[in-house]
Protein backbone atom coordinates (compact mmCIF):
# COMPACT_ATOMS: atom_id res chain seq x y z
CA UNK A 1 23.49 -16.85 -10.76
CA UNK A 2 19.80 -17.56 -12.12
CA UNK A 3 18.90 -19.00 -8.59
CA UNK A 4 19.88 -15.23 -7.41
CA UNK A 5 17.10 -13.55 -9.50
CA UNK A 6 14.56 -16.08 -7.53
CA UNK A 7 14.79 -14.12 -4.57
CA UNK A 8 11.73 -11.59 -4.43
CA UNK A 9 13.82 -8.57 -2.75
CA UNK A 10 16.17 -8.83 -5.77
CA UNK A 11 13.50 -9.48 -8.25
CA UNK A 12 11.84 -6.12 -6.46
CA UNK A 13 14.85 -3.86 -6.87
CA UNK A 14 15.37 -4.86 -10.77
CA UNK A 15 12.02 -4.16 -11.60
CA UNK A 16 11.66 -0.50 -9.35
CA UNK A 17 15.16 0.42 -10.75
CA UNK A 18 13.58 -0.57 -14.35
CA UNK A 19 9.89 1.78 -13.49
CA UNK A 20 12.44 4.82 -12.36
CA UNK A 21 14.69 4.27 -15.81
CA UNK A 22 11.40 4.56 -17.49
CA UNK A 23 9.30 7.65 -15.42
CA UNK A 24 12.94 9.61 -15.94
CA UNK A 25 13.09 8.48 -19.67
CA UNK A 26 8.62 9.69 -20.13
CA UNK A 27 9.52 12.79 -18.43
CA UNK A 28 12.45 14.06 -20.53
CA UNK A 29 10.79 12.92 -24.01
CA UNK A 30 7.12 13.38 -23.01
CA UNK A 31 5.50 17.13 -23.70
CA UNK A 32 6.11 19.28 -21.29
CA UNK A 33 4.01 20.92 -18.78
CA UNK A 34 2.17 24.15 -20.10
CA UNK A 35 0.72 27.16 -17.43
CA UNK A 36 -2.72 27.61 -18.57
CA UNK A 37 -5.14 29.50 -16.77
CA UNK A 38 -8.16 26.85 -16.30
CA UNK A 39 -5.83 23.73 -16.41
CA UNK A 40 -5.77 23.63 -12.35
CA UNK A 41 -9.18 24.47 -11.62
CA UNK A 42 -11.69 22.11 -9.95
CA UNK A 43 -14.02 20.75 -12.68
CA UNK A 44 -16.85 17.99 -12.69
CA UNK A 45 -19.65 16.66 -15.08
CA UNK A 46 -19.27 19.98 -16.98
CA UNK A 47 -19.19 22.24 -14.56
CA UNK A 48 -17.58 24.41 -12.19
CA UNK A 49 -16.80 22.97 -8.74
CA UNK A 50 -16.42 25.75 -6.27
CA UNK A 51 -13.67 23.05 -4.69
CA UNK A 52 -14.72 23.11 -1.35
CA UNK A 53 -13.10 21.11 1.57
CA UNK A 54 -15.16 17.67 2.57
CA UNK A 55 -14.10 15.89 5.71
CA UNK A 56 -13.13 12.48 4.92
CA UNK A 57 -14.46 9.50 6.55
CA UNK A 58 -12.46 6.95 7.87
CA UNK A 59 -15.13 4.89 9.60
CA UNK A 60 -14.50 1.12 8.42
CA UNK A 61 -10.95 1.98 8.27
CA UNK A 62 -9.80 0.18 11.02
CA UNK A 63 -12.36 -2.89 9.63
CA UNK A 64 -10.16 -3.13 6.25
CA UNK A 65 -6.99 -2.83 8.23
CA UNK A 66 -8.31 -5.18 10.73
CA UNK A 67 -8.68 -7.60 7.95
CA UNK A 68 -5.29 -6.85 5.81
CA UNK A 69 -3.51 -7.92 8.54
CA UNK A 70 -5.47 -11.28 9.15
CA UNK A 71 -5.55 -11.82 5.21
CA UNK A 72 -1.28 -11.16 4.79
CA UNK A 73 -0.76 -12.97 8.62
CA UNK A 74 -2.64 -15.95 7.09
CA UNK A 75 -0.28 -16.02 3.88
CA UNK A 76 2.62 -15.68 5.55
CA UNK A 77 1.87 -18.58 8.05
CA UNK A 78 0.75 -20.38 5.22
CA UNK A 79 4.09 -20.36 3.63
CA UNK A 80 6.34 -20.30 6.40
CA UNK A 81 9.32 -23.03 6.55
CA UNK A 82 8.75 -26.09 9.14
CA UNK A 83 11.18 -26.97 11.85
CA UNK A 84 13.11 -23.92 13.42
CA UNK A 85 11.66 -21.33 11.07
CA UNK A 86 8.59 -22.33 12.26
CA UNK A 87 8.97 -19.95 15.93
CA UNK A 88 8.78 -17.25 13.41
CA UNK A 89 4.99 -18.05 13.03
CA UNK A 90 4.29 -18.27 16.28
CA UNK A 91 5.87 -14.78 17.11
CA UNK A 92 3.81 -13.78 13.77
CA UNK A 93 0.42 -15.17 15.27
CA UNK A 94 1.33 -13.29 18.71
CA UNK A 95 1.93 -10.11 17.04
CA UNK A 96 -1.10 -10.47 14.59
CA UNK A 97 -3.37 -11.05 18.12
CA UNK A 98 -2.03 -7.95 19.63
CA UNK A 99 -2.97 -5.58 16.16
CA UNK A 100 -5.99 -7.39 15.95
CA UNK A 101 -6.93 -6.59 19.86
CA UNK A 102 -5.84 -3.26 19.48
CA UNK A 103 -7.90 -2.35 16.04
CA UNK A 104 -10.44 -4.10 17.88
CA UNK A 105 -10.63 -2.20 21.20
CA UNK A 106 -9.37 1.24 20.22
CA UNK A 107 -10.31 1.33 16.42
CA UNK A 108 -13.33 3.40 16.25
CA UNK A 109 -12.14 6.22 19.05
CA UNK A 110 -10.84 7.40 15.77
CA UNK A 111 -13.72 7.87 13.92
């Protein structure tokens, strides 16, 4: 039974069933939201913002992603099981060289 709470998709569930007991439990006891009429508006070091749209820039995007899934492909075949389990690298390592060829070629079309 202790062996079962070892297991990190079991370990995951507790603990998000645990953070949704406790945002339901802060929302019915915590104060309760109040219409005021500056509490929405747009405010920054003291003074009004007008709030105007800025386009967001998503140049080194791809670079970051490009290097998540190096960083997690890494960890994973770090820790993967030897013998049979070990084809599941190798199909990891294949699938890691095609994101990493595409984010490469196509990744700043995007921009």
């Amino acid at each position: 039974m202790v062996e079962t709470f070892l297991y990190p998709i079991v370990t995951f569930l507790i603990f998000l069933t645990l953070v949704c007991l406790l945002y339901i439990l802060a929302g019915k006891f915590g104060p309760k939201f109040k219409e005021a009429k500056y509490k929405l508006k747009s405010y920054a070091c003291g003074e009004d913002s007008p709030g105007e749209n800025k386009p967001q820039s998503y140049g080194l995007f791809h670079v970051a992603f490009f290097f998540t899934i190096l960083h997690v492909g890494a960890l994973l075949i770090a820790t993967a099981p030897r013998g049979l389990g070990a084809l599941l690298g190798i199909v990891l390592i294949g699938s890691m060289g095609i994101t990493a060829l595409a984010l490469y070629v196509g990744g700043d079309k995007h921009v």
